[in-house]
PDB file of N, CA and C in Angstrom:
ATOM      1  N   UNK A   1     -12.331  -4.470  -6.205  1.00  0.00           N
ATOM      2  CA  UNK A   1     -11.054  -5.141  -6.350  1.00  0.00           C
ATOM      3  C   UNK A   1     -11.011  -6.291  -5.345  1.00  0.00           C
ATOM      4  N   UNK A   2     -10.711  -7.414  -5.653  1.00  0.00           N
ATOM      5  CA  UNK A   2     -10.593  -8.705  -5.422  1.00  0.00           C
ATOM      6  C   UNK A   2      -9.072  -8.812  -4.165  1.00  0.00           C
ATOM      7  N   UNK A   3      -9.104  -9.995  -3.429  1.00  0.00           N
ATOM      8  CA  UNK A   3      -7.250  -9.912  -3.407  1.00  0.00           C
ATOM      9  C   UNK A   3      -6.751 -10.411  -4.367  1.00  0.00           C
ATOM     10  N   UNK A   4      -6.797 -11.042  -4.679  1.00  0.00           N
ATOM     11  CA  UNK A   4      -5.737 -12.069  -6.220  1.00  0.00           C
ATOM     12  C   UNK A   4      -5.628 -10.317  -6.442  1.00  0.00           C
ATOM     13  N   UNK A   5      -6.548  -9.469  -7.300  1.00  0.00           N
ATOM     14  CA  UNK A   5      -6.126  -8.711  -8.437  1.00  0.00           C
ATOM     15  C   UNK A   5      -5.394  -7.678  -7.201  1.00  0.00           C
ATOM     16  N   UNK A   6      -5.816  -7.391  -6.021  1.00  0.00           N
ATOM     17  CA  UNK A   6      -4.963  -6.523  -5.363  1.00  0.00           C
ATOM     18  C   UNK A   6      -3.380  -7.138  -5.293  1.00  0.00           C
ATOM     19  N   UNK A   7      -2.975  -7.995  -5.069  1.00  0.00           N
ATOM     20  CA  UNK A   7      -1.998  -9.150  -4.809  1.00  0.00           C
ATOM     21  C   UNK A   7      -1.291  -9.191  -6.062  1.00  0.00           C
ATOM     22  N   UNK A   8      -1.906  -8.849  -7.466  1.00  0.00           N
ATOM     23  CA  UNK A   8      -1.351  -8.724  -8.381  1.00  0.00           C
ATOM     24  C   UNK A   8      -0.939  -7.483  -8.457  1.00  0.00           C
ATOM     25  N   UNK A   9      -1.557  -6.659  -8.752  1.00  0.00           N
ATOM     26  CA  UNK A   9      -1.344  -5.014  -8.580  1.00  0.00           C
ATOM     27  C   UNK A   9      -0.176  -4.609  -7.470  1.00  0.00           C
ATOM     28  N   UNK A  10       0.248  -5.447  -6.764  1.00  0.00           N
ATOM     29  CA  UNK A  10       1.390  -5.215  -6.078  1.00  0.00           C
ATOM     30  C   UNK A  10       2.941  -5.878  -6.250  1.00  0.00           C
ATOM     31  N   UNK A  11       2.130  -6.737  -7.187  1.00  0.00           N
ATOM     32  CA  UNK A  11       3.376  -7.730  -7.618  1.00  0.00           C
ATOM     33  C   UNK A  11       4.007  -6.803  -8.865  1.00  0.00           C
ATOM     34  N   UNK A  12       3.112  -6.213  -9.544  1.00  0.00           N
ATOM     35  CA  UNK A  12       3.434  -5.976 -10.631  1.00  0.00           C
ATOM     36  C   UNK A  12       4.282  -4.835 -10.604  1.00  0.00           C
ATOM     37  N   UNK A  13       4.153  -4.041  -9.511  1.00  0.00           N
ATOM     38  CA  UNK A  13       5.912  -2.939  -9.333  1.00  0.00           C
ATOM     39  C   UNK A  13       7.044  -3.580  -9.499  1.00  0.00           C
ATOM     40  N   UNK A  14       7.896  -3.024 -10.482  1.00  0.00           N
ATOM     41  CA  UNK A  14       9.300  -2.680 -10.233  1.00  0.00           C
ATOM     42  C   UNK A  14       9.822  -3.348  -8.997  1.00  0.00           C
ATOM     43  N   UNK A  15      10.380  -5.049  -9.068  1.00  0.00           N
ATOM     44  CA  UNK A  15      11.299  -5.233  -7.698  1.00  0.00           C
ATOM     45  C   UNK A  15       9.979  -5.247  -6.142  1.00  0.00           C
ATOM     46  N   UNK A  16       8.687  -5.402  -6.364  1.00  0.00           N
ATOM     47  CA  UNK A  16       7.979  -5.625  -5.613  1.00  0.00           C
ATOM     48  C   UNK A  16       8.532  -6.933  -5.431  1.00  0.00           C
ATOM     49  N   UNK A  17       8.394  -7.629  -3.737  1.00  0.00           N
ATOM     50  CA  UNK A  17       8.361  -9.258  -3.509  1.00  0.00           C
ATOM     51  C   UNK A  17       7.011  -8.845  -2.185  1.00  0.00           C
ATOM     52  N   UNK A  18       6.529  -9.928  -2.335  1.00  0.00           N
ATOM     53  CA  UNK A  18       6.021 -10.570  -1.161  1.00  0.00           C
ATOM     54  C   UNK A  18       6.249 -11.162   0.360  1.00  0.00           C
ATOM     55  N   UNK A  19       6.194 -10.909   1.256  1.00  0.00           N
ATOM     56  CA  UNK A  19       6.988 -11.603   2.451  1.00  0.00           C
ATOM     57  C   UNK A  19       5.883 -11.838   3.552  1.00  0.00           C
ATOM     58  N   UNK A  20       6.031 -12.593   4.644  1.00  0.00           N
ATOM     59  CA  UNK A  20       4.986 -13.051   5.300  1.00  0.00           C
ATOM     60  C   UNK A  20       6.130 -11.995   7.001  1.00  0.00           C
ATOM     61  N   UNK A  21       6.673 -11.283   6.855  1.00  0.00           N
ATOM     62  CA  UNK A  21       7.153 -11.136   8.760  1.00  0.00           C
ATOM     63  C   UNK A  21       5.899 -11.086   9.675  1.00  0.00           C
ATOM     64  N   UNK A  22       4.976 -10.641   9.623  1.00  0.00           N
ATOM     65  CA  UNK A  22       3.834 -10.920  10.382  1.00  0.00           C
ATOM     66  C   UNK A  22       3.064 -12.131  10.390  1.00  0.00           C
ATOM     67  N   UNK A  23       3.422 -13.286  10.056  1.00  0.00           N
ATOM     68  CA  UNK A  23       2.628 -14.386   9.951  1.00  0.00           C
ATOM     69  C   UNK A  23       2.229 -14.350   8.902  1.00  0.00           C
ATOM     70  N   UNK A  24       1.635 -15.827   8.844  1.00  0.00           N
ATOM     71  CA  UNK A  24       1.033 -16.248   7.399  1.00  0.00           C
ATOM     72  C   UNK A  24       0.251 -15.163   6.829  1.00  0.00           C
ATOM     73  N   UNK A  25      -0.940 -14.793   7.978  1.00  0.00           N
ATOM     74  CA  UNK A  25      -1.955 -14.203   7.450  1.00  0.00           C
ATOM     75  C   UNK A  25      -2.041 -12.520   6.522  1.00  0.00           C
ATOM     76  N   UNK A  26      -0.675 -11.996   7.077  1.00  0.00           N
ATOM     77  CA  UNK A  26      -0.772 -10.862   6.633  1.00  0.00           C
ATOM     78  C   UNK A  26       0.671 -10.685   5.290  1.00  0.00           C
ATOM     79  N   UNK A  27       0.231 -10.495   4.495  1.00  0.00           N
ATOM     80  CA  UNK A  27       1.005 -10.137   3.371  1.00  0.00           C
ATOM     81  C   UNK A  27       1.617  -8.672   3.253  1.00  0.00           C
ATOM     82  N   UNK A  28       3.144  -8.737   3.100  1.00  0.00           N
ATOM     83  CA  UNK A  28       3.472  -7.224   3.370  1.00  0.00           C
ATOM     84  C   UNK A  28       4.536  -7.184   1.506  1.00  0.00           C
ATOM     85  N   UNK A  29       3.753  -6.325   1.144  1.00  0.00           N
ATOM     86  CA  UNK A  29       5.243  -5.920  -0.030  1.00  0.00           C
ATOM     87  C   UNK A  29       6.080  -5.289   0.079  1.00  0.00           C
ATOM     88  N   UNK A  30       6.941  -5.759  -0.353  1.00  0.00           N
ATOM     89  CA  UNK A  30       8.666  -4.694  -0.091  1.00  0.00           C
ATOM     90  C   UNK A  30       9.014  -4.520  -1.342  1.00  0.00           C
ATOM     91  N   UNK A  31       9.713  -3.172  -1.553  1.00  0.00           N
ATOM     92  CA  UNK A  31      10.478  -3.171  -2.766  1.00  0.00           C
ATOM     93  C   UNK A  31      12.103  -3.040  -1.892  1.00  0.00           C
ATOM     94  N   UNK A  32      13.326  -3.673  -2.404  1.00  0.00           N
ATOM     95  CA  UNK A  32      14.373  -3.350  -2.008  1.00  0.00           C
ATOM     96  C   UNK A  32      14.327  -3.760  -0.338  1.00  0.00           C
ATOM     97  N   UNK A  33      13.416  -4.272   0.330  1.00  0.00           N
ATOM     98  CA  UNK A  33      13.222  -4.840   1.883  1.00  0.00           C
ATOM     99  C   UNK A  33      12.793  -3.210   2.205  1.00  0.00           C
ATOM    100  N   UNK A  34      12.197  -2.536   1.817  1.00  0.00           N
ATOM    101  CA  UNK A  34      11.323  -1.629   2.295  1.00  0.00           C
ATOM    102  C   UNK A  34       9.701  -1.960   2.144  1.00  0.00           C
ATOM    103  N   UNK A  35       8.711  -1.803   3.317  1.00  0.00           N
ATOM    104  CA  UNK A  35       7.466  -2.163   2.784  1.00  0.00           C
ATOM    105  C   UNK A  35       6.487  -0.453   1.880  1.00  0.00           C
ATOM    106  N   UNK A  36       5.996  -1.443   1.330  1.00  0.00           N
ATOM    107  CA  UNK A  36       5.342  -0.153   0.837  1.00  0.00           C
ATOM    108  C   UNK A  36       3.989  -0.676   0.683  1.00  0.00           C
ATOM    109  N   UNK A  37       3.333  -1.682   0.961  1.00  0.00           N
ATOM    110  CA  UNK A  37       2.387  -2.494   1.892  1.00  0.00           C
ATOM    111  C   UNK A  37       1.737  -3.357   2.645  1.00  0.00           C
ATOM    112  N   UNK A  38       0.606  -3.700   3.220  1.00  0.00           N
ATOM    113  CA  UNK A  38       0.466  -4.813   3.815  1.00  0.00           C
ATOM    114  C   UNK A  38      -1.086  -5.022   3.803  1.00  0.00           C
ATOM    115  N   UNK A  39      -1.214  -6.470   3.960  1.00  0.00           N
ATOM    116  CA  UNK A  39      -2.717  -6.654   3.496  1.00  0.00           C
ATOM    117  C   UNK A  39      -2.915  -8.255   4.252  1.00  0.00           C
ATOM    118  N   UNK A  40      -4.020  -8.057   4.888  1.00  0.00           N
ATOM    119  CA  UNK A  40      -4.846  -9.093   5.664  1.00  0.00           C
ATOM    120  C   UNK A  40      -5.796 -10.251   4.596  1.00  0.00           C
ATOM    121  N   UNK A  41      -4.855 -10.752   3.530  1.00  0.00           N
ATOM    122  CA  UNK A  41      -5.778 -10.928   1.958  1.00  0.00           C
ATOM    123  C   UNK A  41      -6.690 -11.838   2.240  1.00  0.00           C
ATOM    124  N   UNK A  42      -6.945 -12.314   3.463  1.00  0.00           N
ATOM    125  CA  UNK A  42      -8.202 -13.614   3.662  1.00  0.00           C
ATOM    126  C   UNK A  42      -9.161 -12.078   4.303  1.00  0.00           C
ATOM    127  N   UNK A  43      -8.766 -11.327   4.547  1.00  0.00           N
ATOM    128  CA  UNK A  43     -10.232 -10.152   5.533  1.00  0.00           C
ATOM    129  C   UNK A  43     -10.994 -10.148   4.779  1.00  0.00           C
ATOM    130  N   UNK A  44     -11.848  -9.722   5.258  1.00  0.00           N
ATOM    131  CA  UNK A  44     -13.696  -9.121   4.866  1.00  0.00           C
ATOM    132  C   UNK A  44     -13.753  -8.078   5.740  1.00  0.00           C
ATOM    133  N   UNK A  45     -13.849  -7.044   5.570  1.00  0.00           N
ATOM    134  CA  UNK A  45     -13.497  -6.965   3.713  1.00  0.00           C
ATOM    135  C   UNK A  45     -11.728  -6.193   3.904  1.00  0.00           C
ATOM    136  N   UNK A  46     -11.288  -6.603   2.687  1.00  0.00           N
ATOM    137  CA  UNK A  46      -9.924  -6.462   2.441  1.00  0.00           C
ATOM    138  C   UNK A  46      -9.686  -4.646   3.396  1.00  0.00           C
ATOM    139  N   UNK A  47      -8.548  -4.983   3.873  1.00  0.00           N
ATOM    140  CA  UNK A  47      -8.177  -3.794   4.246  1.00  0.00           C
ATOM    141  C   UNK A  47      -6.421  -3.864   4.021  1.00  0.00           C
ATOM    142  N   UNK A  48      -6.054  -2.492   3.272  1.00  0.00           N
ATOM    143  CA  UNK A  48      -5.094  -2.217   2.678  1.00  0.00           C
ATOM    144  C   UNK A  48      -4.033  -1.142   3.817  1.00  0.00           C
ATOM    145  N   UNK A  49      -2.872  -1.285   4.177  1.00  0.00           N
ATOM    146  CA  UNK A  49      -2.092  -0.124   4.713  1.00  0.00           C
ATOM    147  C   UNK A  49      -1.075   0.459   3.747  1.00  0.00           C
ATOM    148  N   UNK A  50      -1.632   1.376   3.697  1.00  0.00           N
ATOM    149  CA  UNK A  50      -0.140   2.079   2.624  1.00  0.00           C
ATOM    150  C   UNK A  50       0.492   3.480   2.779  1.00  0.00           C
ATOM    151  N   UNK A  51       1.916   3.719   2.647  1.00  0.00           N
ATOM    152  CA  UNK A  51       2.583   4.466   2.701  1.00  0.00           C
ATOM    153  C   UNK A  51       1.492   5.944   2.344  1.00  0.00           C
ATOM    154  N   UNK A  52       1.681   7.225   3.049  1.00  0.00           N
ATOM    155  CA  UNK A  52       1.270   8.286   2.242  1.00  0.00           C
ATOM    156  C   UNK A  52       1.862   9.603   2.933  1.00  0.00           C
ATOM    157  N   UNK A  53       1.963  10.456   1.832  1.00  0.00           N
ATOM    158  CA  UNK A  53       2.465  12.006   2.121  1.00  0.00           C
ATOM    159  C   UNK A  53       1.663  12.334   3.247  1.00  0.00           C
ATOM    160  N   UNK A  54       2.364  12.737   4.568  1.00  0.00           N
ATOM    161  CA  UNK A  54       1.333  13.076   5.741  1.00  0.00           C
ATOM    162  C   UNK A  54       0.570  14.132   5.632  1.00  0.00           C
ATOM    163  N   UNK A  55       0.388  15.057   4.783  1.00  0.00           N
ATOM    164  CA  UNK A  55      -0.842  16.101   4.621  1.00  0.00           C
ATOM    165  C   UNK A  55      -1.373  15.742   4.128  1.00  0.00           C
ATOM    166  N   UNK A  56      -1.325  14.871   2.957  1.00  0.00           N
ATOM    167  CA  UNK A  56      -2.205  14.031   1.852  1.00  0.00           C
ATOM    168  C   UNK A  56      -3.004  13.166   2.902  1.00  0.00           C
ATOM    169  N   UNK A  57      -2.441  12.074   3.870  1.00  0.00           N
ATOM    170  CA  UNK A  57      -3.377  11.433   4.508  1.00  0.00           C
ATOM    171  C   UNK A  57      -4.570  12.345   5.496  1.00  0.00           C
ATOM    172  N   UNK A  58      -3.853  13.143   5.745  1.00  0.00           N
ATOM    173  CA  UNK A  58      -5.136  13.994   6.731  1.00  0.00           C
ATOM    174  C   UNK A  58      -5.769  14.338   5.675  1.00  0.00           C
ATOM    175  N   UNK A  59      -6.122  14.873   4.505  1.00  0.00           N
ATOM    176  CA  UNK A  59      -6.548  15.038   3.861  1.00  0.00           C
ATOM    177  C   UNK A  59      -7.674  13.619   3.242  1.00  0.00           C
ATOM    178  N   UNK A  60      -7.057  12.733   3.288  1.00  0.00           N
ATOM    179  CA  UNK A  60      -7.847  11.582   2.574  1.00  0.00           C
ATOM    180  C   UNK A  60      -8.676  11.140   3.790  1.00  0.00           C
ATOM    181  N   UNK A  61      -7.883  10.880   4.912  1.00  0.00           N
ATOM    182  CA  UNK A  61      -9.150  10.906   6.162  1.00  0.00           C
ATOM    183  C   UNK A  61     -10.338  11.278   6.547  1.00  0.00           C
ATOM    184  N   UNK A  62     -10.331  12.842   6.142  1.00  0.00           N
ATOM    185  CA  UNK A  62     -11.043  13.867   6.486  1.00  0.00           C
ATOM    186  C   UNK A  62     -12.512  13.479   4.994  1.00  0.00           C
ATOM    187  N   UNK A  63     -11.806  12.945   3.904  1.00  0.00           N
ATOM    188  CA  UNK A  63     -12.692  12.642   2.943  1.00  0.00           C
ATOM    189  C   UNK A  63     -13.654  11.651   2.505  1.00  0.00           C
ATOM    190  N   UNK A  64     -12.678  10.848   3.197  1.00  0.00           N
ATOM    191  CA  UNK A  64     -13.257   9.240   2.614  1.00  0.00           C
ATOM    192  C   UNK A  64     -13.038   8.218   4.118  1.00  0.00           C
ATOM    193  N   UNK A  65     -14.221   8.087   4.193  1.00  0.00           N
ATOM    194  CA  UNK A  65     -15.020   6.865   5.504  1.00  0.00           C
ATOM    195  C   UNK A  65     -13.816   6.049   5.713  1.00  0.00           C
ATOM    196  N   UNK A  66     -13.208   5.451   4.398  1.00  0.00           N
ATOM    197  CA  UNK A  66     -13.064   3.914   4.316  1.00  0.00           C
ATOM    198  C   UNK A  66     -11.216   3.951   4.450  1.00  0.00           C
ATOM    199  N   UNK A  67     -10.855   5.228   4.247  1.00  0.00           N
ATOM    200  CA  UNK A  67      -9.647   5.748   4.560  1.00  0.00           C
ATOM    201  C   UNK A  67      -9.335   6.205   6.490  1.00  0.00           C
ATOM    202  N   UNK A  68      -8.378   5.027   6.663  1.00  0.00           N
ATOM    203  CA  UNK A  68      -8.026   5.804   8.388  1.00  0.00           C
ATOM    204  C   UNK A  68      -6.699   5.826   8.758  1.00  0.00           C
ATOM    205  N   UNK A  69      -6.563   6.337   9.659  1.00  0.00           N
ATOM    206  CA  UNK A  69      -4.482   6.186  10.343  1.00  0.00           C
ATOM    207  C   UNK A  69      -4.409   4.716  10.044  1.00  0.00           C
ATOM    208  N   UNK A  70      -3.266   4.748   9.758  1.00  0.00           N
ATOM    209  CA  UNK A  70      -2.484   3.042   9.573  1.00  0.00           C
ATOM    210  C   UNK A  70      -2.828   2.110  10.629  1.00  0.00           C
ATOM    211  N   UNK A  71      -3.380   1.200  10.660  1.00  0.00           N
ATOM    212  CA  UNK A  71      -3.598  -0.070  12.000  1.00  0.00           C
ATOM    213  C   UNK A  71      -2.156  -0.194  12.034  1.00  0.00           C
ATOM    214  N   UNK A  72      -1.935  -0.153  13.348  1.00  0.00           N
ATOM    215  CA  UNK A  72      -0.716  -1.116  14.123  1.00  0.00           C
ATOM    216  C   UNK A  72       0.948  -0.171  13.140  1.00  0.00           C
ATOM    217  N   UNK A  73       0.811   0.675  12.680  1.00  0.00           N
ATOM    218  CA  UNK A  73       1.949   1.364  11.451  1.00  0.00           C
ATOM    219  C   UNK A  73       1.937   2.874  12.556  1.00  0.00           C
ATOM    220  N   UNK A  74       2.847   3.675  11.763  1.00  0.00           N
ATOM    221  CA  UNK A  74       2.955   5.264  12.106  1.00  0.00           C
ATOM    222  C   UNK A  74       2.042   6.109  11.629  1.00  0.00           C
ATOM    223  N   UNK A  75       0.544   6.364  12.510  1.00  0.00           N
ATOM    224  CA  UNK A  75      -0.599   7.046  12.104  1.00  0.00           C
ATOM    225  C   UNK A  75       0.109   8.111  11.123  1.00  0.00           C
ATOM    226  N   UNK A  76       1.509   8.924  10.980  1.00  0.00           N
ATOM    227  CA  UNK A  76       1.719  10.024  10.388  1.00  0.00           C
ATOM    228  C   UNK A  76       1.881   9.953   8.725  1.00  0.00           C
ATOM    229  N   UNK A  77       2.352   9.018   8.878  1.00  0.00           N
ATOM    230  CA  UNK A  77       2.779   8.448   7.635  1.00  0.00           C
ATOM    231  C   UNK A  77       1.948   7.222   6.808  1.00  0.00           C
ATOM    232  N   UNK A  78       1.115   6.804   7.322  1.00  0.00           N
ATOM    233  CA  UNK A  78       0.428   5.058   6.826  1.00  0.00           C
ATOM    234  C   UNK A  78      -1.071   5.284   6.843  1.00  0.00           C
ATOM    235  N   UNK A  79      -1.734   5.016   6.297  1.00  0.00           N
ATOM    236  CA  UNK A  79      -3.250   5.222   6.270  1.00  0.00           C
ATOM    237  C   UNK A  79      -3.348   3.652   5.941  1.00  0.00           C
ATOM    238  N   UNK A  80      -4.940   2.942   6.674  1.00  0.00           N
ATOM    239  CA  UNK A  80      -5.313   1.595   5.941  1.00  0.00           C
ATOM    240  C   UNK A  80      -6.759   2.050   5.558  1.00  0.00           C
ATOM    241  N   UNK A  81      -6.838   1.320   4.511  1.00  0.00           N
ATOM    242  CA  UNK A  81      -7.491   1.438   2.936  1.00  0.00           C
ATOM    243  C   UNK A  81      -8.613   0.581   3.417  1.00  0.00           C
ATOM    244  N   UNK A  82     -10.231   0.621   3.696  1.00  0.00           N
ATOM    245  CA  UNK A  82     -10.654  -0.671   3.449  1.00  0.00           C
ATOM    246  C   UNK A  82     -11.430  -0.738   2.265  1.00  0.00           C
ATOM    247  N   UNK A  83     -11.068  -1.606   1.289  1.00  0.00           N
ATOM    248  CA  UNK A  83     -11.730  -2.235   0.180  1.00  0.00           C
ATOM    249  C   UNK A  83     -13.284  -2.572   0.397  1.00  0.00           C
ATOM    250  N   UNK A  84     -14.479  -1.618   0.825  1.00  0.00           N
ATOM    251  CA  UNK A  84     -15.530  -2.208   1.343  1.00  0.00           C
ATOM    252  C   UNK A  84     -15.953  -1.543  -0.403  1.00  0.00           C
ATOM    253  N   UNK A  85     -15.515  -1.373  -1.705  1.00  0.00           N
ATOM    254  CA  UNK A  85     -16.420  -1.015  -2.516  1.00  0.00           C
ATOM    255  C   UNK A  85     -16.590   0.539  -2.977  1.00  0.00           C
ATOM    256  N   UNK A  86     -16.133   1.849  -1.744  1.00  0.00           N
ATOM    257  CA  UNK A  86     -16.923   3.043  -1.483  1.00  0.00           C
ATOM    258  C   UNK A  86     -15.388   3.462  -2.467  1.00  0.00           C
ATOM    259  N   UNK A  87     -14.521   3.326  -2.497  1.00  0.00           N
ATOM    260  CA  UNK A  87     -13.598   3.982  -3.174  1.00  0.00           C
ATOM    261  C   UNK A  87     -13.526   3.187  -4.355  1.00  0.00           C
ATOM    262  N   UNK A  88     -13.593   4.030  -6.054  1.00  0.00           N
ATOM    263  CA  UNK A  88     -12.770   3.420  -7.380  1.00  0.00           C
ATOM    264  C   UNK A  88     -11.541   2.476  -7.312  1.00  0.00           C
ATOM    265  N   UNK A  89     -11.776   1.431  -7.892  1.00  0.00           N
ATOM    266  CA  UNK A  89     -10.459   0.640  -7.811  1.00  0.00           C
ATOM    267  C   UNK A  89      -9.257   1.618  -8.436  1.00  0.00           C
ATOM    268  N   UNK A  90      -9.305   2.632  -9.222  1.00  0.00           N
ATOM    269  CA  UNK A  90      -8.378   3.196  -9.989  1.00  0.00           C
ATOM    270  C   UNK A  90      -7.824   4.270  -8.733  1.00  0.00           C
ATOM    271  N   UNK A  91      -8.464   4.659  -7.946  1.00  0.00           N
ATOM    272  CA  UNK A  91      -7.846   5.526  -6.206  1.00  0.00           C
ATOM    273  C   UNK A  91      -7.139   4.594  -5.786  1.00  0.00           C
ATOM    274  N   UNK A  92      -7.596   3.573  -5.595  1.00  0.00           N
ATOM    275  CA  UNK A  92      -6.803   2.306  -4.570  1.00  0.00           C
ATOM    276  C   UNK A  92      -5.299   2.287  -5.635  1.00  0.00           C
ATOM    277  N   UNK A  93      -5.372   2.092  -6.641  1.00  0.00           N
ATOM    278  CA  UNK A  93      -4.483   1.623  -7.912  1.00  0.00           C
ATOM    279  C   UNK A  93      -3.566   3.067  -7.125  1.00  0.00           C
ATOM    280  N   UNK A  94      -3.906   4.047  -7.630  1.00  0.00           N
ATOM    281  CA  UNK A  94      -3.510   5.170  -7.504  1.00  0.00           C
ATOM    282  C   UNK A  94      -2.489   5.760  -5.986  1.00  0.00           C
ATOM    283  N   UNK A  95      -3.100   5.448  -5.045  1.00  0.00           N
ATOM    284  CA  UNK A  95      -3.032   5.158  -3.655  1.00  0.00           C
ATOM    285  C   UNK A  95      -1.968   4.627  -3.200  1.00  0.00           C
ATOM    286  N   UNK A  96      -1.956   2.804  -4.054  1.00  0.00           N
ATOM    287  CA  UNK A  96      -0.487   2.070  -3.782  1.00  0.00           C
ATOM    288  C   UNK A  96      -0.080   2.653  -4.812  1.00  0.00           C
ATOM    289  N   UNK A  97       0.446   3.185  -5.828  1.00  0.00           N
ATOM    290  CA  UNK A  97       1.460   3.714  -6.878  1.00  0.00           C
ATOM    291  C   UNK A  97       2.276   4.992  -5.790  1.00  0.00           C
ATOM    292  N   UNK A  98       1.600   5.603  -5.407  1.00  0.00           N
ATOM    293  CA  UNK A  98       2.027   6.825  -4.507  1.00  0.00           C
ATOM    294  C   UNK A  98       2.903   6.211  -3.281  1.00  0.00           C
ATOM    295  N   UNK A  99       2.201   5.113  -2.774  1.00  0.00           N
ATOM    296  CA  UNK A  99       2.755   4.862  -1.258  1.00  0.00           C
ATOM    297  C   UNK A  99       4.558   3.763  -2.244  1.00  0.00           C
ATOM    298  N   UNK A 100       4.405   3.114  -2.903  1.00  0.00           N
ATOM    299  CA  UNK A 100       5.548   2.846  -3.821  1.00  0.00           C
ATOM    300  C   UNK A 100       6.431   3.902  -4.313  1.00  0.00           C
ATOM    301  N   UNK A 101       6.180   4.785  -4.975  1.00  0.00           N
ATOM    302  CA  UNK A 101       6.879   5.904  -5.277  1.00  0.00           C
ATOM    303  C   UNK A 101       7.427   6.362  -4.272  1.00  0.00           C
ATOM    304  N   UNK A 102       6.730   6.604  -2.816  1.00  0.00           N
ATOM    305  CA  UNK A 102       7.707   7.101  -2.058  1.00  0.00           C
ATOM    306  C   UNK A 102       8.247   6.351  -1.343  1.00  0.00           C
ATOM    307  N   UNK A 103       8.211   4.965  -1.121  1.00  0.00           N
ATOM    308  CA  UNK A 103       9.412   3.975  -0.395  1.00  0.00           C
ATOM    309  C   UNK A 103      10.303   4.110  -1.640  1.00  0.00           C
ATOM    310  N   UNK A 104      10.132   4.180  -2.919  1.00  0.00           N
ATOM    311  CA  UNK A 104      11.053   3.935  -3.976  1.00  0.00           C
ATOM    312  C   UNK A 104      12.313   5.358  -3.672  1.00  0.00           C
ATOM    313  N   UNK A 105      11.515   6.254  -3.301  1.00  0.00           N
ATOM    314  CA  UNK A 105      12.454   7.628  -3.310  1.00  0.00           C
ATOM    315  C   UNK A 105      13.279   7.395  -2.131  1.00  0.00           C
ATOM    316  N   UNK A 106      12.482   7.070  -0.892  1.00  0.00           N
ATOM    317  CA  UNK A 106      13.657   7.076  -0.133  1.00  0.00           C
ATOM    318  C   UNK A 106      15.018   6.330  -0.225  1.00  0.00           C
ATOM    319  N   UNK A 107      15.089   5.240  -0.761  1.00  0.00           N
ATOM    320  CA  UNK A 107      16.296   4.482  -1.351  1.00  0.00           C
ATOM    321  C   UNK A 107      16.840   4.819  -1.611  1.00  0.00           C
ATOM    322  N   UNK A 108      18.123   4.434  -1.053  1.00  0.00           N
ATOM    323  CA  UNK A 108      19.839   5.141  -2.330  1.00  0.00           C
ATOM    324  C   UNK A 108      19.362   4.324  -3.655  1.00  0.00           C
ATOM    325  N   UNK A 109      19.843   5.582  -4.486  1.00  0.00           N
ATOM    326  CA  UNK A 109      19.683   5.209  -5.816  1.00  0.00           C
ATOM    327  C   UNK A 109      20.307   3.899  -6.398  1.00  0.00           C
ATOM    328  N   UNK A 110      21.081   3.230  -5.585  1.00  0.00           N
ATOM    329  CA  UNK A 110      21.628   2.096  -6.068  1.00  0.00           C
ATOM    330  C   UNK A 110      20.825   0.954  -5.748  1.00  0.00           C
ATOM    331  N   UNK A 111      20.258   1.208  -5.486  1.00  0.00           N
ATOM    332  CA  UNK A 111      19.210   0.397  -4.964  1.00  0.00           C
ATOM    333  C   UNK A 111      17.801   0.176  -5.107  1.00  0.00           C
ATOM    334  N   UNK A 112      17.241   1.224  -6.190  1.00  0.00           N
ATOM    335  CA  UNK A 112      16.014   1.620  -6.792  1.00  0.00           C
ATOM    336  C   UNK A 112      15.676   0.786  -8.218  1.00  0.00           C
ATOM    337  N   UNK A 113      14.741   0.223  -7.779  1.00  0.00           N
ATOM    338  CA  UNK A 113      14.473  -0.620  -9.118  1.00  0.00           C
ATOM    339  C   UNK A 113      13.934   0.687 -10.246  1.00  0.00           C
ATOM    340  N   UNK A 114      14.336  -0.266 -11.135  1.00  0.00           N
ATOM    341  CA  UNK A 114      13.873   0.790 -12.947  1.00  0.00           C
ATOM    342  C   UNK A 114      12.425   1.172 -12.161  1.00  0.00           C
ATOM    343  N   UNK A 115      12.163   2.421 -13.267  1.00  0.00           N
ATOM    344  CA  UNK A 115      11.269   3.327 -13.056  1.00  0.00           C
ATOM    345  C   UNK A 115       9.811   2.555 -13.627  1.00  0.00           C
ATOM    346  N   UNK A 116       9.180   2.794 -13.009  1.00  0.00           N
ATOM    347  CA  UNK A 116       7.577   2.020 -13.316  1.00  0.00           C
ATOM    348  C   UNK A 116       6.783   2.871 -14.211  1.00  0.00           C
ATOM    349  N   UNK A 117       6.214   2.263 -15.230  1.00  0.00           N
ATOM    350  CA  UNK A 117       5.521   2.758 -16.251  1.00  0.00           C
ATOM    351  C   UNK A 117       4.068   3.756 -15.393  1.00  0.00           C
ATOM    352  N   UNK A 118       4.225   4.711 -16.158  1.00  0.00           N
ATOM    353  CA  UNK A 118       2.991   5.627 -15.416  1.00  0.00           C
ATOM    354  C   UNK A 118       1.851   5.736 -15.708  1.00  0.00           C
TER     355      UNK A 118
END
């Protein structure tokens, strides 16, 4: 996975925007001004931070190299992703759908964009 197509794949949630608060270089998505990720899209190689269920991340840690505690985020909650190739683009796909789903849950419901096709 490319950035453009990662960059797309994040656009394409429900009420996803784009925002720069960390500087140009780092791209963070929000749904509703919640992030649900962030991405260094000029790195080599791409590295992804995204929301995750905290047993699920110890779990994905413990599995996969390319999976670690969130850079610079709440190790409990945030894992960053690096795109070096070793993980299916459809995990990564999978990965941000999850870390979205749950910034989406925490929201008052008035505030939750329509439900995203599954």
């Amino acid at each position: 996975m490319d950035r453009h197509e990662l960059k797309a794949r994040c656009l394409a949630l429900p009420g996803a925007q784009e925002e720069f608060p960390f500087g140009d270089e780092v791209s963070v998505f929000k749904v509703s001004g919640k992030m649900f990720a962030a991405c260094h899209l000029d790195g080599e190689p791409l590295q992804l931070s995204l929301k995750c269920d905290p047993e699920l991340a110890v779990q994905l840690r413990a599995s996969y190299p390319a999976i670690a505690p969130g850079y610079h985020l709440n190790k409990r909650h945030w894992n960053t992703v690096t795109l070096d190739g070793s993980l299916p683009d459809q995990m990564v796909t999978d990965l941000l759908g999850d870390s979205y789903d749950l910034v989406v849950a925490s929201l008052p419901k008035p505030r939750r964009p329509a439900a995203r096709p599954q």
